[in-house]
Protein backbone atom coordinates (compact mmCIF):
# COMPACT_ATOMS: atom_id res chain seq x y z
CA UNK A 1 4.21 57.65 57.86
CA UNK A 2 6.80 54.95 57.40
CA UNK A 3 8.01 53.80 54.20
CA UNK A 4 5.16 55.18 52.39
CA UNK A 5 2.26 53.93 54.83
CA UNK A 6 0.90 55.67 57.86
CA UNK A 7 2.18 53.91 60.85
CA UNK A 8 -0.60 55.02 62.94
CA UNK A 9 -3.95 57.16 63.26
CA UNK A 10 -3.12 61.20 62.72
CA UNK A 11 -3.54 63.25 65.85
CA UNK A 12 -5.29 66.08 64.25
CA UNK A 13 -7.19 64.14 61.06
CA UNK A 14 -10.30 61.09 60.67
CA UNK A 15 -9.38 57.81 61.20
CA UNK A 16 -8.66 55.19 58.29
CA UNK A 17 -5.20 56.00 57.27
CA UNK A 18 -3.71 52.90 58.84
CA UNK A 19 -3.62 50.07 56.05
CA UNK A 20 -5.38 52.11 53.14
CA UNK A 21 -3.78 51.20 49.54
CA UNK A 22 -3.47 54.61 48.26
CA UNK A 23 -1.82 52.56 45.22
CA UNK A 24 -5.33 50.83 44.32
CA UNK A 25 -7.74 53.91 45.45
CA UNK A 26 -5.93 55.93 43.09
CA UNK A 27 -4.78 53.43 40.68
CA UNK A 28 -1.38 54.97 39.69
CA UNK A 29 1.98 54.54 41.75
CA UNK A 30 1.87 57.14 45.19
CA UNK A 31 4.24 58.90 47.59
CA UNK A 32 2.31 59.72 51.05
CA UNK A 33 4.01 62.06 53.04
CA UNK A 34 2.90 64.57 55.84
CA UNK A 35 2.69 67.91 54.98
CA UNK A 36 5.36 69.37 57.32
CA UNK A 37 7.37 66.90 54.83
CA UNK A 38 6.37 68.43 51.84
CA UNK A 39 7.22 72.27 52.77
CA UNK A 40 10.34 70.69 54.46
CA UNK A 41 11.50 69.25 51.51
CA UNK A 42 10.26 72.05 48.91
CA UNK A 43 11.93 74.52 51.32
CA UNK A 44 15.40 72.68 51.57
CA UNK A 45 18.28 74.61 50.18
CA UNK A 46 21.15 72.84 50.83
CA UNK A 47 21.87 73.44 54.28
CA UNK A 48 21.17 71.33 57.01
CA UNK A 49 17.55 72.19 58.13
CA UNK A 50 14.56 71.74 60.79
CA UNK A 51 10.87 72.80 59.32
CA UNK A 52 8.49 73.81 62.04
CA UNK A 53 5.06 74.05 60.86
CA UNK A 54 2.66 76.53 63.06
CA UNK A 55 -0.90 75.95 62.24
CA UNK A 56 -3.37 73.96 63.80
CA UNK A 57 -0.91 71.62 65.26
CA UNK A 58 2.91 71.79 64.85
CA UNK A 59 4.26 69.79 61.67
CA UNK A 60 8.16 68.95 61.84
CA UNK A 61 10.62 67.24 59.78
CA UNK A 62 14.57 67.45 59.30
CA UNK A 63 16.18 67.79 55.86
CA UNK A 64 19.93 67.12 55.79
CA UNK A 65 22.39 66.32 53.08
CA UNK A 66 19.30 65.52 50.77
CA UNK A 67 17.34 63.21 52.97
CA UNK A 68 14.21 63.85 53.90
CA UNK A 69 12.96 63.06 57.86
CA UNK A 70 9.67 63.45 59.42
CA UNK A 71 9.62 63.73 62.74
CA UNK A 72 6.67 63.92 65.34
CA UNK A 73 7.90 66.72 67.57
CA UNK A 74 4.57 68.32 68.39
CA UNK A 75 3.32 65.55 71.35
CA UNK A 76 6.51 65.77 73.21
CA UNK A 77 6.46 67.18 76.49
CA UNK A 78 7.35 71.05 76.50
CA UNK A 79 6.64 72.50 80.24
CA UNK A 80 4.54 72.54 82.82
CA UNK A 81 2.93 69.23 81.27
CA UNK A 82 2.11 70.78 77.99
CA UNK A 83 3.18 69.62 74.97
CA UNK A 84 5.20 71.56 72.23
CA UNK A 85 1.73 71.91 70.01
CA UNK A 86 -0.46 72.88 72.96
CA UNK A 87 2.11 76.06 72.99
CA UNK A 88 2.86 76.61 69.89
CA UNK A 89 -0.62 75.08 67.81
CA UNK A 90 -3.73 77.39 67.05
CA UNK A 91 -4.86 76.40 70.75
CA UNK A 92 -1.75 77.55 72.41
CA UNK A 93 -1.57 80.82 70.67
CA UNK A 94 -5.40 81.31 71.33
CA UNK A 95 -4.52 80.37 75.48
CA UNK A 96 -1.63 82.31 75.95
CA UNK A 97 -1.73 85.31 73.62
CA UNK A 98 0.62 86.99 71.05
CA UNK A 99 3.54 87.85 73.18
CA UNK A 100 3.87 84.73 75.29
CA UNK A 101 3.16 82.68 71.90
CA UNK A 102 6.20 84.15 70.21
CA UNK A 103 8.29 83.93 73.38
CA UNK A 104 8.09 80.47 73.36
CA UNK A 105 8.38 79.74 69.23
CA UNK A 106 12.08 82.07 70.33
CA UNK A 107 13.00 79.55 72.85
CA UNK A 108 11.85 76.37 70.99
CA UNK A 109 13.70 77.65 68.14
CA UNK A 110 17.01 77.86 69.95
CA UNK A 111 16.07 74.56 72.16
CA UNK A 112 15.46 72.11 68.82
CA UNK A 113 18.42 74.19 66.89
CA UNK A 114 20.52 72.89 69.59
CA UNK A 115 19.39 69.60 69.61
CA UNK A 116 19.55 68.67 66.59
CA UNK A 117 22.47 70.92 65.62
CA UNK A 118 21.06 72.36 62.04
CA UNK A 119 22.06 75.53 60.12
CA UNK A 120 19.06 76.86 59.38
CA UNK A 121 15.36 76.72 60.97
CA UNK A 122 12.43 77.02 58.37
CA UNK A 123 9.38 78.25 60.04
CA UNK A 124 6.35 77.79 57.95
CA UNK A 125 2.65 77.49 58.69
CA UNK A 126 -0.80 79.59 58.94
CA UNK A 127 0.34 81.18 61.61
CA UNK A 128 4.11 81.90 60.29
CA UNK A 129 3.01 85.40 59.84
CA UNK A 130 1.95 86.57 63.59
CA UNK A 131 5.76 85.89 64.72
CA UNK A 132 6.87 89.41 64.14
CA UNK A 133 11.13 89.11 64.39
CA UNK A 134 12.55 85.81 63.57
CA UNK A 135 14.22 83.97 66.26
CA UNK A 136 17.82 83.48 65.11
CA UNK A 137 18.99 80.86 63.03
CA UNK A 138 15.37 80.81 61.03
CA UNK A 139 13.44 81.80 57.97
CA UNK A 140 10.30 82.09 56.75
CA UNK A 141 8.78 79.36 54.83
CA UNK A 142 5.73 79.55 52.49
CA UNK A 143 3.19 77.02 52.36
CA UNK A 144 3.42 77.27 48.41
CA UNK A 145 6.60 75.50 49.00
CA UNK A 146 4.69 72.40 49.27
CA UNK A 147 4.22 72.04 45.92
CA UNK A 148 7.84 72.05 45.40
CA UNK A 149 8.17 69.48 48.23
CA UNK A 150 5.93 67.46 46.12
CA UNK A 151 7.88 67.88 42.72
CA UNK A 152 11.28 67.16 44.49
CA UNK A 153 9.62 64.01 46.62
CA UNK A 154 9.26 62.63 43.06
């Protein structure tokens, strides 16, 4: 999304996004944001902060000093010429298993936290729940917390 439009096709969604007027199919003024965005921003607390969505894909966005950032993290390349969602996505957790799955949401985690040099990592998602220990630095989000996302957005 950019400035309220979608900039290109989704990865993981139908086509048709790309020039829609959500203003005139809906016929009422409209925010469209990604839903990493939305628990991002109903999650924020403050602090400087990177959401990581595990689900399907991996959903990502950066909240600091009030100002809200999606980001498309999840098609950058990771290792071994995989991408950060084919590890951490549904697929990647399916491929590798539990235990390698968490190892490497721990050491993107401390990568990204490094990178972009946050105080807090929200980690939020269907498949939040199968990390066991939080890597350091994070807490759990809730996807209810999209609905505040969606309050605050307005």
């Amino acid at each position: 999304m950019r400035q309220g439009r979608a900039a290109r096709e989704p990865w993981n969604l139908g086509k048709g996004w790309v020039g829609f007027d959500f203003e005139a199919a809906f016929g009422c003024p409209t925010r469209v944001v990604n839903d990493a965005a939305m628990q991002a921003l109903g999650s924020y607390a403050g602090r400087s902060m990177l959401f990581l969505g595990l689900g399907t894909g991996l959903g990502s966005a950066l909240v600091a000093r009030g100002l809200l950032v999606p980001l498309e993290l999840a098609h950058l390349p990771y290792r071994k010429g995989r991408s950060y969602e084919d590890e951490l996505g549904s697929k990647g957790l399916a491929r590798r298993g539990k235990r390698k799955w968490r190892r490497s949401v721990h050491d993107v985690t401390r990568l990204l936290r490094d990178a972009f040099i946050v105080e807090e990592i929200v980690l939020g998602g269907g498949n939040v729940e199968l990390i066991g220990d939080l890597p350091p630095g994070c807490r759990r989000g809730d996807n209810a917390n999209a609905f505040d996302g969606g309050f605050r957005l307005w």
